[in-house]
Protein backbone atom coordinates (compact mmCIF):
# COMPACT_ATOMS: atom_id res chain seq x y z
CA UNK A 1 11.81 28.05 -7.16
CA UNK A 2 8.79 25.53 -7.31
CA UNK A 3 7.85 26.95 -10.91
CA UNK A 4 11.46 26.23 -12.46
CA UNK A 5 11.53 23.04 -10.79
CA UNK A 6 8.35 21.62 -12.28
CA UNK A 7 9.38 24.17 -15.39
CA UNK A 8 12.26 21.39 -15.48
CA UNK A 9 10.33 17.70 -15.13
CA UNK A 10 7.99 18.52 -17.54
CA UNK A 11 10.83 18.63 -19.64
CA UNK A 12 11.44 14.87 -18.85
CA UNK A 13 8.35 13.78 -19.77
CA UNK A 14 6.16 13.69 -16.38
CA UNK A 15 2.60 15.22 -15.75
CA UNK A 16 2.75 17.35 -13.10
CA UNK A 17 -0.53 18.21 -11.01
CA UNK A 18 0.07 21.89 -8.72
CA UNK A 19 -1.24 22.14 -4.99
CA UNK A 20 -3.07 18.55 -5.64
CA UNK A 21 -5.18 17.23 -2.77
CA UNK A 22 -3.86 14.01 -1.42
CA UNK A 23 -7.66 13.17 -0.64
CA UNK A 24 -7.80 12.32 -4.55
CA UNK A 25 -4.62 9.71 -3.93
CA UNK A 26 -5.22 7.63 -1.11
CA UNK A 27 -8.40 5.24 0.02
CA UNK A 28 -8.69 7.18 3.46
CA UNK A 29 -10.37 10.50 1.25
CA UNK A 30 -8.49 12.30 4.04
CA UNK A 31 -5.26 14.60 3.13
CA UNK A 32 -4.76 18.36 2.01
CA UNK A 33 -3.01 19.49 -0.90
CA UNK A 34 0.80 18.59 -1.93
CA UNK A 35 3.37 21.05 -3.41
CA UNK A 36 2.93 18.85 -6.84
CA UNK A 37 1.95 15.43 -7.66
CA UNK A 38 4.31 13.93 -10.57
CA UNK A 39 3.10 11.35 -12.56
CA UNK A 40 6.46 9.12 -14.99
CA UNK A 41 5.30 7.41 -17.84
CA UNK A 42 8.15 4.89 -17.56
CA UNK A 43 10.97 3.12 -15.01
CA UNK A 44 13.36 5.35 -16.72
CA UNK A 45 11.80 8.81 -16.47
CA UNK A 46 10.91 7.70 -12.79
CA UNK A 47 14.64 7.55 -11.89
CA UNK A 48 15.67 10.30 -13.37
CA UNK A 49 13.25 12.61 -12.27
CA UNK A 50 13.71 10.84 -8.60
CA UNK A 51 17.47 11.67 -8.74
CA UNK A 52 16.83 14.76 -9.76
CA UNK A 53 14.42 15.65 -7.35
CA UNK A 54 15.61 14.18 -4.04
CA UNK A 55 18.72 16.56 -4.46
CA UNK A 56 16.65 20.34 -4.26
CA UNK A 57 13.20 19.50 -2.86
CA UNK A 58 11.66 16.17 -0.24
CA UNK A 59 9.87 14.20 -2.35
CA UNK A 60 8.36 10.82 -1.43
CA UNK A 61 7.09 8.20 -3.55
CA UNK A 62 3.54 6.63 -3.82
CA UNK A 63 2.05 3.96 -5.10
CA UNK A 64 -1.94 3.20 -4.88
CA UNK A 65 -1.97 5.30 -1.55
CA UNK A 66 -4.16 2.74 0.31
CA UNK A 67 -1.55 2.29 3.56
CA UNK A 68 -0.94 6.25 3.96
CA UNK A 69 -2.72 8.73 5.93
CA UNK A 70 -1.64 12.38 4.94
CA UNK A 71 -2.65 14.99 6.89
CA UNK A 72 -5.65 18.16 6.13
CA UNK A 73 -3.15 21.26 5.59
CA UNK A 74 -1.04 21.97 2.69
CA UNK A 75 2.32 19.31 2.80
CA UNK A 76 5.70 21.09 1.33
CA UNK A 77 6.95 18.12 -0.96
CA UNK A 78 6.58 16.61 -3.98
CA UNK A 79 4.89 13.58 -4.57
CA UNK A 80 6.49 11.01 -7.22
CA UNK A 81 3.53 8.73 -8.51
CA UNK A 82 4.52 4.97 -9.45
CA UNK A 83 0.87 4.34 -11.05
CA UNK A 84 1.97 4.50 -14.74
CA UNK A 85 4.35 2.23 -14.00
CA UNK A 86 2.02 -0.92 -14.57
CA UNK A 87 3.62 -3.43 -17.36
CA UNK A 88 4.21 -6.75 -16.65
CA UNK A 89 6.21 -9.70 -18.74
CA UNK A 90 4.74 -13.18 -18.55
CA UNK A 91 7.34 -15.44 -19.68
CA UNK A 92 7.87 -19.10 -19.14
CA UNK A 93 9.27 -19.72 -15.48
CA UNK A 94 8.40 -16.40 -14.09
CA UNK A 95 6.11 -13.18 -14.02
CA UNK A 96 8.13 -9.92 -13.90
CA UNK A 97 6.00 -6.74 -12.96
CA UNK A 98 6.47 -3.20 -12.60
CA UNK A 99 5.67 -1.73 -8.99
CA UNK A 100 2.96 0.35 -9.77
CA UNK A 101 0.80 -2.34 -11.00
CA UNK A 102 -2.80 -2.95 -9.43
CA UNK A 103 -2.38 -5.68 -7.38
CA UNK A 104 -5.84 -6.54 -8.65
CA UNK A 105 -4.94 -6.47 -11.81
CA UNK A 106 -1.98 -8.96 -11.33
CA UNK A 107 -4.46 -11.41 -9.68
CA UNK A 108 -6.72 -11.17 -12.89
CA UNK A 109 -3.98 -11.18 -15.31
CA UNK A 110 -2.64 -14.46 -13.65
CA UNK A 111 -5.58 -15.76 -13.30
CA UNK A 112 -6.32 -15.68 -17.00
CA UNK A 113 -3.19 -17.20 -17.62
CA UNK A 114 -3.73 -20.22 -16.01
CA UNK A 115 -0.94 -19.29 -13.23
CA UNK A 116 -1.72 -20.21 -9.39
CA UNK A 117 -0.76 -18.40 -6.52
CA UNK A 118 -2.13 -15.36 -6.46
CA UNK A 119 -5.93 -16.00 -5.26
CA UNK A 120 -5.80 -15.28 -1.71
CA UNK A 121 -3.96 -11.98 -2.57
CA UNK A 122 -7.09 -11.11 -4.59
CA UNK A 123 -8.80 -7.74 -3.52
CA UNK A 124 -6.07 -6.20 -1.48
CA UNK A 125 -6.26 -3.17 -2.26
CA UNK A 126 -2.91 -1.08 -3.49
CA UNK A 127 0.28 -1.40 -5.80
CA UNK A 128 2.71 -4.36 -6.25
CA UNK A 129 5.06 -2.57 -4.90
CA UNK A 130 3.20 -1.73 -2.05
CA UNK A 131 2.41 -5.25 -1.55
CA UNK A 132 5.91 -6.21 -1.40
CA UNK A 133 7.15 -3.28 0.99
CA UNK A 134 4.59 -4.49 3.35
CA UNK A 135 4.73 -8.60 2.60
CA UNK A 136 0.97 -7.88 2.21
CA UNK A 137 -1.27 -11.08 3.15
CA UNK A 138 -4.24 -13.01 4.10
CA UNK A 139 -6.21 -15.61 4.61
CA UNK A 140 -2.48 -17.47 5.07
CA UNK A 141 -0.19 -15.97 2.38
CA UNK A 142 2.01 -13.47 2.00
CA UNK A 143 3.23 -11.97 -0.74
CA UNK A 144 6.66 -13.43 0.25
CA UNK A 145 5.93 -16.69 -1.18
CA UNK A 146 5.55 -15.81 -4.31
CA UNK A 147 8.94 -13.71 -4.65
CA UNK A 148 12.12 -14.63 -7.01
CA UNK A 149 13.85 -11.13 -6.64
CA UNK A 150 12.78 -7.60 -6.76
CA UNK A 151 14.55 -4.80 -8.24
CA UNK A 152 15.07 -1.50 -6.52
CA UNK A 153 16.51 2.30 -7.21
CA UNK A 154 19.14 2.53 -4.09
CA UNK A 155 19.19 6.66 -5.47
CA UNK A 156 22.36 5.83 -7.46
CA UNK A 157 21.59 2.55 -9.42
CA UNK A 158 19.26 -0.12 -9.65
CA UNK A 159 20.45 -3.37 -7.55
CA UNK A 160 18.61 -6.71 -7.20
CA UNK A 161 17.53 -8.30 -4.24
CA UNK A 162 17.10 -12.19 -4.50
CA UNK A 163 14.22 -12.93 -2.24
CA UNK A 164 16.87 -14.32 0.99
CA UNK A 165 18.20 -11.13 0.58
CA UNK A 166 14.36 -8.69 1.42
CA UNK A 167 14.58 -9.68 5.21
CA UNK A 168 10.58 -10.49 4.68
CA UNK A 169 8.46 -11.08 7.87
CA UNK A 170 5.44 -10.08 9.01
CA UNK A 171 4.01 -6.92 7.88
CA UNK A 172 7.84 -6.35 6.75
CA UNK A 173 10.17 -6.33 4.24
CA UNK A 174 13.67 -5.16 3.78
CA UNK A 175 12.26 -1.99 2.26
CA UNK A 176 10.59 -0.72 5.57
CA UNK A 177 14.01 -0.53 7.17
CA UNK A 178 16.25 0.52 3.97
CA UNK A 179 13.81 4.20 3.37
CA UNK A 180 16.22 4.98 0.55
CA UNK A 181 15.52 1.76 -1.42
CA UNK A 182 12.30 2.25 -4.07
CA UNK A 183 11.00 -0.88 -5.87
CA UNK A 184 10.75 -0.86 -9.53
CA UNK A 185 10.14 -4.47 -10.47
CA UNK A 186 9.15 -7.62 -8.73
CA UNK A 187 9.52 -11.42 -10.68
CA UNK A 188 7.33 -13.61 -9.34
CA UNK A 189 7.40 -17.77 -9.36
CA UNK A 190 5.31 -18.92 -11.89
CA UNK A 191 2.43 -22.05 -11.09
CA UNK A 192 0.20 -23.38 -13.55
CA UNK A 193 -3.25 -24.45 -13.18
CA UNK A 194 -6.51 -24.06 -14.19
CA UNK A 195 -7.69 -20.92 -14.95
CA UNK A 196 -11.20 -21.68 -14.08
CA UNK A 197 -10.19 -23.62 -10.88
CA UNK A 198 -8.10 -20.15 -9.70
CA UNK A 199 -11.13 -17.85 -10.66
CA UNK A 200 -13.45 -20.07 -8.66
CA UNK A 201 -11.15 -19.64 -5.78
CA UNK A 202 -10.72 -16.13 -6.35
CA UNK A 203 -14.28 -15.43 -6.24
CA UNK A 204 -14.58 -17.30 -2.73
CA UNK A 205 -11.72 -15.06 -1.76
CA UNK A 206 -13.66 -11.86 -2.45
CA UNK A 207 -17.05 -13.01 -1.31
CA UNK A 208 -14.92 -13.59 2.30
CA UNK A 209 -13.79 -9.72 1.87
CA UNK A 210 -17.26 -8.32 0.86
CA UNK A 211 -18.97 -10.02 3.59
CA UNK A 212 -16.07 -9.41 6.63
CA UNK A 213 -14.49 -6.13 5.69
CA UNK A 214 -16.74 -2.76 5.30
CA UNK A 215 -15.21 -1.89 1.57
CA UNK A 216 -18.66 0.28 1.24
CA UNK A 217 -16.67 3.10 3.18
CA UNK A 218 -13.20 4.89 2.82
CA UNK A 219 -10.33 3.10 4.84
CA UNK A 220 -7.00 2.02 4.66
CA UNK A 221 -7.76 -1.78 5.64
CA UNK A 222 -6.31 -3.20 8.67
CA UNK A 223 -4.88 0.16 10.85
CA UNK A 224 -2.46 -1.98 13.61
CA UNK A 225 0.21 -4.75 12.79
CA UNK A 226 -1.08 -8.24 14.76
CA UNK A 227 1.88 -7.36 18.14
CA UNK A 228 2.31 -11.47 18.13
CA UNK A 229 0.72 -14.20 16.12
CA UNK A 230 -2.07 -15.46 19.26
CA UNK A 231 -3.28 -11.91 19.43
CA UNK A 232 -6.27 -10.99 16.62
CA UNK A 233 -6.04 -7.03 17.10
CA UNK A 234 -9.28 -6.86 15.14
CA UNK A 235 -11.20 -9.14 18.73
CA UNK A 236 -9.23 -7.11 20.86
CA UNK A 237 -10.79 -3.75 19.99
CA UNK A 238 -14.15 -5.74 20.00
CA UNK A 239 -14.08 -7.09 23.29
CA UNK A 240 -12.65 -3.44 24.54
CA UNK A 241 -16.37 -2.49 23.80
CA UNK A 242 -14.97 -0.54 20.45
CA UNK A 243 -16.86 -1.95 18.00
CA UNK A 244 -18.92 1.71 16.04
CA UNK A 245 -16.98 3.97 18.44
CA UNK A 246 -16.13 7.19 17.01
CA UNK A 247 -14.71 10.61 16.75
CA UNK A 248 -15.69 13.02 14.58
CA UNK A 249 -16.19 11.43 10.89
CA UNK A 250 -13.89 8.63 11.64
CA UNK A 251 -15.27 5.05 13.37
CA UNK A 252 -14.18 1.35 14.34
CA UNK A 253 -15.95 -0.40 11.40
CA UNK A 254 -19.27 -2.28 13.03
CA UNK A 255 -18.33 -5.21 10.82
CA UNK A 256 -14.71 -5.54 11.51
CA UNK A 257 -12.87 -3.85 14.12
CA UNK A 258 -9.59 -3.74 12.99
CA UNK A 259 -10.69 -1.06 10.21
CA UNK A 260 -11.03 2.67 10.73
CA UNK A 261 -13.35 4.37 8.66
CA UNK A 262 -13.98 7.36 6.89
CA UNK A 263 -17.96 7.17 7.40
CA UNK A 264 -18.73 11.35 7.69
CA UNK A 265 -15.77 13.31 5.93
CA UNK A 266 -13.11 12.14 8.78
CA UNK A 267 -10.49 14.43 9.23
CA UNK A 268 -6.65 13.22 9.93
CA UNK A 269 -7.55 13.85 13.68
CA UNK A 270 -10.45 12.48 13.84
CA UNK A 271 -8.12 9.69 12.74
CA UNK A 272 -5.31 9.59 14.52
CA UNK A 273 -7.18 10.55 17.94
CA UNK A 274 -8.91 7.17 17.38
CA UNK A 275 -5.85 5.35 16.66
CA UNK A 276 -4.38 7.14 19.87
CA UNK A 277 -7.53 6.04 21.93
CA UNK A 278 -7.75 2.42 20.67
CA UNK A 279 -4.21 2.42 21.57
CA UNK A 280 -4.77 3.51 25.24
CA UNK A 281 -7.69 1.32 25.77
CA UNK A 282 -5.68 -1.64 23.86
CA UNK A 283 -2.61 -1.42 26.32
CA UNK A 284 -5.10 -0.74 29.84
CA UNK A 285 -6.53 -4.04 28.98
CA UNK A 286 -3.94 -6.09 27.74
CA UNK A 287 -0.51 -4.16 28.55
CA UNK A 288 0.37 -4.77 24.54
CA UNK A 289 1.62 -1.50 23.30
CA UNK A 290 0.37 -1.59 18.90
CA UNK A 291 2.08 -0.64 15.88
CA UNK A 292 0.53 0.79 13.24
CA UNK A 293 0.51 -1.10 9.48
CA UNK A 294 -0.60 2.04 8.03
CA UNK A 295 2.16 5.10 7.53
CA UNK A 296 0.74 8.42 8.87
CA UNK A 297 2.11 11.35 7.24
């Protein structure tokens, strides 16, 4: 059955990658091999192969894979890749991207431009898309602010979704609550400034990241959702005496402790027996129960 249906979105157009490991997808390096791993070329062959899909076999869609922890054995679905789906339309009162842009890449691309906004964004790791689904942030943005509308597949048709209308807050978006609902495009308001002005601030912006977040090892950035907007998860875990604990390959990150990392070939376990003990030792001291930012699969 698996042959004839990948026999059948080749035909479409897609690549199609057999028994891939997820490891190869996601910025954790943790996560055993899918069914197959489909690759569109376009928004067009995305939907169609989505429709087609979601009616004979579970598929789930991905975009840079740096919010997901799979787990080690083999995972019966398909994967639906948005990473080819990366152009982007500069015109002259607003940015309109596909959602499997680099989110890097839009930072750069804007900043070229001479179009402000973006900087603090700059060096999040993942997709558009993913940005959006999340109302990524930091250093006081969100995504959010920048939004005009965003364009989604509801499995049926594409509808738009003028920014009132995405329910963003934080860490959320109307997409986290509608799971049937997969972003295609996001326009963005347009700012103008000086390019060299936003590069200069974009550099600052990264030499923060490099110097407070361990990006030397696999992770998936911050693991747990901030429970209220007084409480800094990351000092919590810290003054719970968490700072380098570990189990197996996975650790709290010595230089910030609201990362995991993948420092010695971390398992999902290892994982999410950390997350489950930083949970524990979270709620003991401080009766706050955490959510987790990143999806564990």
């Amino acid at each position: 059955m698996r042959d004839k249906i990948i026999e059948e979105i080749l035909k479409f157009g897609n690549d199609v990658y057999i028994d891939e490991p997820m490891k190869c997808h996601v910025s954790f390096r943790i996560g055993g091999p899918v069914s197959a791993f489909v690759v569109s070329p376009s928004i067009e062959i995305f939907i169609k192969t989505f429709s087609f899909l979601k009616e004979i076999r579970e598929v789930k869609v991905l975009g840079n894979g740096t919010n997901v922890l799979p787990k080690d054995s083999k995972m019966d679905f398909f994967i639906l890749s948005t990473n080819r789906l990366n152009k982007i339309e500069i015109l002259e009162d607003k940015i309109i991207c596909e959602s499997g842009l680099n989110l890097k890449s839009l930072c750069n691309i804007t900043a070229k431009n001479g179009i402000a906004g973006f900087e603090n964004l700059y060096g999040i790791p993942g997709s558009v898309g993913g940005a959006v689904y999340m109302n990524a942030g930091a250093y006081g943005s969100e995504i959010a602010d920048l939004v005009l509308y965003v364009e989604a597949y509801d499995g049926n048709k594409i509808v738009r979704f003028n920014v009132n209308e995405l329910k963003f807050s934080y860490r959320n978006s109307l997409f986290r609550e509608e799971k049937d609902l997969i972003i295609l495009r996001v326009a963005f308001k347009k700012f103008n400034d000086e390019p060299d002005l936003i590069l200069e601030k974009m550099r600052e912006i990264i030499l923060k990241r490099v110097e407070k977040q361990p990006l030397e090892f696999p992770s998936a950035g911050s693991v747990f959702k901030r429970p209220r907007k007084d409480f800094y998860v990351g000092s919590a875990i810290e003054k719970a005496g968490l700072k380098g604990f570990k189990i197996g390959g996975a650790k709290v990150s010595e230089k910030h402790a609201g990362f995991i990392i993948n420092y010695n070939n971390a398992t999902y376990d290892d994982v999410v027996n950390l997350i489950k003990y930083i949970k524990e030792k979270i709620y003991e001291n401080y009766k706050i129960n955490l959510e987790t930012e990143i999806e564990i699969w």
